[in-house]
Protein backbone atom coordinates (compact mmCIF):
# COMPACT_ATOMS: atom_id res chain seq x y z
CA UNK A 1 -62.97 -82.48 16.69
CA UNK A 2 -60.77 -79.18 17.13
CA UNK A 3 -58.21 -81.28 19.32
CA UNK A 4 -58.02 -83.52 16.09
CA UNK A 5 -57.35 -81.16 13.76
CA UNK A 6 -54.81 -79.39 15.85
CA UNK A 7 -52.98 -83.00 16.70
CA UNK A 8 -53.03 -83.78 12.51
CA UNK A 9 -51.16 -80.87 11.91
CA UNK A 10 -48.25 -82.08 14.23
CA UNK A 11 -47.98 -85.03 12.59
CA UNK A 12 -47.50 -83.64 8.88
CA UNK A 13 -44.07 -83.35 7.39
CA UNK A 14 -42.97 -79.51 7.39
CA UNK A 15 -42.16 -78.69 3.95
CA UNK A 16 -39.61 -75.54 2.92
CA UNK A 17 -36.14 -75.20 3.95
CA UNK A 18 -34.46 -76.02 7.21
CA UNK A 19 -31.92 -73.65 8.74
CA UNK A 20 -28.96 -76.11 8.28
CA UNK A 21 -29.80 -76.29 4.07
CA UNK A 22 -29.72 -72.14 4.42
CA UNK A 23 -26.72 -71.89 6.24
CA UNK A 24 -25.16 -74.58 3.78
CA UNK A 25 -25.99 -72.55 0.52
CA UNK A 26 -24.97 -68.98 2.22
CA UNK A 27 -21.56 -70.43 3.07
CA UNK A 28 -21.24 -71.69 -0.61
CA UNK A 29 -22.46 -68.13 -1.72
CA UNK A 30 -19.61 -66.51 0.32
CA UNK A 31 -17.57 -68.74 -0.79
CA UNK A 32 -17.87 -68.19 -4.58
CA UNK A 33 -18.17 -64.38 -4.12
CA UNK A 34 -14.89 -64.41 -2.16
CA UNK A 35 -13.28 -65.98 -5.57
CA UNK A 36 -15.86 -63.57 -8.09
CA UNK A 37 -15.52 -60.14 -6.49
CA UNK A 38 -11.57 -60.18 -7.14
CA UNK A 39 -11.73 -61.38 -10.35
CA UNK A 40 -14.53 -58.59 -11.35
CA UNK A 41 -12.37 -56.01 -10.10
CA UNK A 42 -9.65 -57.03 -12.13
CA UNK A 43 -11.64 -57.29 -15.46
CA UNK A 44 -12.92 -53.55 -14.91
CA UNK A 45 -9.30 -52.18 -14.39
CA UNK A 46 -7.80 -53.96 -17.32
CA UNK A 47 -10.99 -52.79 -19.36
CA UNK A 48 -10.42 -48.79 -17.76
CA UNK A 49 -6.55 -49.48 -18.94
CA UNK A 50 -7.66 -50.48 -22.13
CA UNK A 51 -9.89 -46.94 -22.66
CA UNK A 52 -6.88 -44.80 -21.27
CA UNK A 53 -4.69 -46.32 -23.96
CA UNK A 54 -7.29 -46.19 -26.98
CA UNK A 55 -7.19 -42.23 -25.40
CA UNK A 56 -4.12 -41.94 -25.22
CA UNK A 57 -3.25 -42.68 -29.07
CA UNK A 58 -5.80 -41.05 -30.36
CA UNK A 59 -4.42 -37.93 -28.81
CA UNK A 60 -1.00 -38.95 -30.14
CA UNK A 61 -2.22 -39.24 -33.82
CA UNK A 62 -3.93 -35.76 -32.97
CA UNK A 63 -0.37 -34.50 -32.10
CA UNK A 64 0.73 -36.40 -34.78
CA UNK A 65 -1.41 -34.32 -37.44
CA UNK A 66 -0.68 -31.06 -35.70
CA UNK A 67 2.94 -31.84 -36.33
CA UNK A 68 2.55 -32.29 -40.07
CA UNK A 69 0.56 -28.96 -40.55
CA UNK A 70 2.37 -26.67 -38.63
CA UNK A 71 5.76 -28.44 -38.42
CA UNK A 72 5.94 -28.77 -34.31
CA UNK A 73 4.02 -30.11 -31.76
CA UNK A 74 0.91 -28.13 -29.81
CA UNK A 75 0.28 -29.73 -26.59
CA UNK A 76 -2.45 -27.28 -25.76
CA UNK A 77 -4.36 -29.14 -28.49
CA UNK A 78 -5.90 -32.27 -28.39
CA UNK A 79 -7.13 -32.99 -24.77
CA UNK A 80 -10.44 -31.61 -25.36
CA UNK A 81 -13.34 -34.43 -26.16
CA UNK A 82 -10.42 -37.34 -24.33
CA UNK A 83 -12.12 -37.41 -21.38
CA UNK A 84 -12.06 -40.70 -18.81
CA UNK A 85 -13.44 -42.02 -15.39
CA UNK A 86 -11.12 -44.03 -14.39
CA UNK A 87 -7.81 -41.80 -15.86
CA UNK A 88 -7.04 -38.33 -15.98
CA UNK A 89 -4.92 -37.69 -19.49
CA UNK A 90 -2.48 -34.74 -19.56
CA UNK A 91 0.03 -33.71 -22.14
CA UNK A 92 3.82 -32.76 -21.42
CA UNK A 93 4.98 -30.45 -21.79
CA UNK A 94 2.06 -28.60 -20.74
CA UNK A 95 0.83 -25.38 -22.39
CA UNK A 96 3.60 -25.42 -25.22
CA UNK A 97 2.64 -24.22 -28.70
CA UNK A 98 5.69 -24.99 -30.36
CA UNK A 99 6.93 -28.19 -28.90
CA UNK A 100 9.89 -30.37 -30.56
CA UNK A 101 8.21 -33.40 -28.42
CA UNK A 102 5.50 -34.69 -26.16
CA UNK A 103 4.48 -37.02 -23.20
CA UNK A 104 1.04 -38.39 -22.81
CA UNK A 105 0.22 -39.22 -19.15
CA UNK A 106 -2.18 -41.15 -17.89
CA UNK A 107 -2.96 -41.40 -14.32
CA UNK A 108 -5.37 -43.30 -12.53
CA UNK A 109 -7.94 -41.98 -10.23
CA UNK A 110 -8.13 -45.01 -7.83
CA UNK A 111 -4.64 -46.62 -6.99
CA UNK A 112 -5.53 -49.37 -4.94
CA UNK A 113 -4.92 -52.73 -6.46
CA UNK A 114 -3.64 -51.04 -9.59
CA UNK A 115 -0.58 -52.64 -11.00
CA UNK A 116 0.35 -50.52 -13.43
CA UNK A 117 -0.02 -47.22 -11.93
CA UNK A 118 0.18 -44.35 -14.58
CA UNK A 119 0.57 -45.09 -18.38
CA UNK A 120 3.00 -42.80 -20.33
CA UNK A 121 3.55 -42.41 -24.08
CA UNK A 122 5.58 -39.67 -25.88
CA UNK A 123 6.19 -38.71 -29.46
CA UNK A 124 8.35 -41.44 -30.18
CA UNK A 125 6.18 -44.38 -29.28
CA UNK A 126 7.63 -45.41 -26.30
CA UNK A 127 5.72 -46.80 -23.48
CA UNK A 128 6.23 -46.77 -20.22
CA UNK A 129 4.13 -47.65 -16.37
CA UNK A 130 4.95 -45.68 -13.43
CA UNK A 131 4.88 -48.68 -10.87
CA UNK A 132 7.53 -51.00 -11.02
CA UNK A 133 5.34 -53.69 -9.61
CA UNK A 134 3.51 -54.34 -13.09
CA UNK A 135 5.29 -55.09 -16.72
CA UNK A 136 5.14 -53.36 -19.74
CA UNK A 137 3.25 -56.42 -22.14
CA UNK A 138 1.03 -57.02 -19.09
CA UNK A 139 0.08 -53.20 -18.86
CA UNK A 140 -0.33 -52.25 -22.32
CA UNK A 141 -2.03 -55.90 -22.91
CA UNK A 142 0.54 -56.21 -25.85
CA UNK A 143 0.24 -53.13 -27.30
């Protein structure tokens, strides 16, 4: 009677997955994470460009207000609450109370796969990107 049981068992379809199906669906997995992972990296560096520019003009219409009150620019104002991960803002010319103009830099903290490189604006309202590899629309996302 034990022989039977064991014997019945043999004959029974297995049920589950077999190794071939789980191989199959990992190499579709690698394959759609292959095409995913770049396209996620991409979305979070346009979406870190697109903080370091909303930064970067509020601290221009800070500079912008300091002008009208006092009649020159203070680039040792307005850096304080602009804070970023991704960008480090700075103001030229640096430590000047009575400036005629100013530069707003921002540089990123990782450069690999950026485009762009750092993001400049200055008192006038001119852009600019400090790697020739990218465009200006595609930088400032038509800004």
């Amino acid at each position: 009677m034990a022989a039977e049981k064991v014997m019945g068992n043999l004959g029974a379809e297995a049920s589950g997955f077999s190794l071939l199906e789980l191989v199959v669906v990992l190499a579709v997995m690698a394959v759609l994470l292959t095409i995913a992972v770049p396209s996620y990296q991409q979305y979070i560096q346009r979406a870190e460009r697109a903080e370091a520019i909303r930064l970067m003009l509020a601290v221009a219409g800070c500079q912008e207000r300091v002008r009208a009150a006092n009649g020159l620019y203070d680039t040792t104002q307005c850096l304080d609450g602009f804070g970023s991960d991704a960008y480090e803002l700075r103001i030229d010319p640096a430590e000047n109370t009575s400036a005629p103009g100013f530069a707003i830099v921002a540089v990123p903290q990782r450069s690999e796969g950026n485009a762009c490189g750092a993001l400049g604006l200055d008192h006038t309202g001119s852009r600019s990107i400090g790697n020739k590899n990218g465009t200006l629309s595609a930088c400032w996302g038509g800004r």
